[in-house]
Protein backbone atom coordinates (compact mmCIF):
# COMPACT_ATOMS: atom_id res chain seq x y z
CA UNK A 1 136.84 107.18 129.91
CA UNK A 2 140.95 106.90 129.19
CA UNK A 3 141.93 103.36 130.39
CA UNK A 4 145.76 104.00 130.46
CA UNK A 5 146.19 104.50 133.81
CA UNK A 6 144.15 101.39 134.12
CA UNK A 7 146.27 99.24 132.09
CA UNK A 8 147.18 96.10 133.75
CA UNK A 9 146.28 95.17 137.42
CA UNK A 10 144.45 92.55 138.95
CA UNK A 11 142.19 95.06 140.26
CA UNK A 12 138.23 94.35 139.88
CA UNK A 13 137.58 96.51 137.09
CA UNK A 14 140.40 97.19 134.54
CA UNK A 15 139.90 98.31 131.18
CA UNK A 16 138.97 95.42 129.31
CA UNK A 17 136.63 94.34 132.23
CA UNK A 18 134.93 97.93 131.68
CA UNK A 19 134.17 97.36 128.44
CA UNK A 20 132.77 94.16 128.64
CA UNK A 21 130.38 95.58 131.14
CA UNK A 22 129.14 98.65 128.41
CA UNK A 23 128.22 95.74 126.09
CA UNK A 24 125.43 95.23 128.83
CA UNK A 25 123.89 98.80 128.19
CA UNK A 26 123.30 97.88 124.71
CA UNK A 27 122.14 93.87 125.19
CA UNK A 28 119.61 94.01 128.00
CA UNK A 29 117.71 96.26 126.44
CA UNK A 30 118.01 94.74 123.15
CA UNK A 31 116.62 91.24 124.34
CA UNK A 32 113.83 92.99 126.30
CA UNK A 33 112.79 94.46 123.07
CA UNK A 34 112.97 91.14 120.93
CA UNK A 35 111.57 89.19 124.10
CA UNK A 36 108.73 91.85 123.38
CA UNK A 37 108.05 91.02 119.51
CA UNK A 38 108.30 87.39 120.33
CA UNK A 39 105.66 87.47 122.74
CA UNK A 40 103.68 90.05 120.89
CA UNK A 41 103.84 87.34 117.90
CA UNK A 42 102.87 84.52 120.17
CA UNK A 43 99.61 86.23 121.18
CA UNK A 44 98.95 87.50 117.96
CA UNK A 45 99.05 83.49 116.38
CA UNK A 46 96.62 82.52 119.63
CA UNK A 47 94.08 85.33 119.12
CA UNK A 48 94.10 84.56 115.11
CA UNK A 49 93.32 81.20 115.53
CA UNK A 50 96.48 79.49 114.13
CA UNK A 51 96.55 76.98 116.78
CA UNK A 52 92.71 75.97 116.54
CA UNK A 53 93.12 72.75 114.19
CA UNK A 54 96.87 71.40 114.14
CA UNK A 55 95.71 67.89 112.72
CA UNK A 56 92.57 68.68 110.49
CA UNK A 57 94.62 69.32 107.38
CA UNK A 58 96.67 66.58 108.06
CA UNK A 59 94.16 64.46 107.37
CA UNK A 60 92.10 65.94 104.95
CA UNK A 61 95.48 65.37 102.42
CA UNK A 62 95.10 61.59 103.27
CA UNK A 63 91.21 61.76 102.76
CA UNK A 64 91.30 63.38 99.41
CA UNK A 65 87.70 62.33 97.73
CA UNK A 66 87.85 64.48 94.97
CA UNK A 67 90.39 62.11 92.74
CA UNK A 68 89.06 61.35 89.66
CA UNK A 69 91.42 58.18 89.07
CA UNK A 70 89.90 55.62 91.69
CA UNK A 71 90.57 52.91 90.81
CA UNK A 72 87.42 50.49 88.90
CA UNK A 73 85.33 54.07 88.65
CA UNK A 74 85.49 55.63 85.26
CA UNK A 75 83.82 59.22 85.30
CA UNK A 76 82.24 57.77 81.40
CA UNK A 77 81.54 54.95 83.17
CA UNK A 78 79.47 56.73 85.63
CA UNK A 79 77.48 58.84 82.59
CA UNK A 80 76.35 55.28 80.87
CA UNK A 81 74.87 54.05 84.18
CA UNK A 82 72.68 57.39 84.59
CA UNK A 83 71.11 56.95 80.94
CA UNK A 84 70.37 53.19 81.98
């Protein structure tokens, strides 16, 4: 669409104002399509189960039972008392 007999004007739509308003063509769509994906992604993570247990490993780093180094337990410590 030539704009040059639209140039200037306080009219509603001039030239610039038209092409502003193409821009829309191209954006609603394209946020439709990533609102899509996003809540596509959402439902995937809830069916999957990756909001069952947002604490549990939390604190299973802070009750760690497997550490060799307590301290007054020596693991040859633990062999001598067996034998006894």
């Amino acid at each position: 669409m030539p704009c040059a007999s639209m140039k200037g004007g306080n009219g509603p739509l001039t030239c610039d104002r038209r092409a502003e308003l193409e821009i829309l063509y191209l954006l609603i769509p394209l946020g439709v399509v990533i609102l899509g994906v996003a809540v596509w992604a959402f439902s995937w993570a809830v069916k999957s189960g990756q909001f069952d247990d947002l604490e549990g490993p939390a604190h299973r780093i802070l009750m760690d039972d497997d550490d060799p180094r307590i301290p007054g337990k020596r693991p040859d410590q633990d062999l001598k008392d067996k034998k006894e």
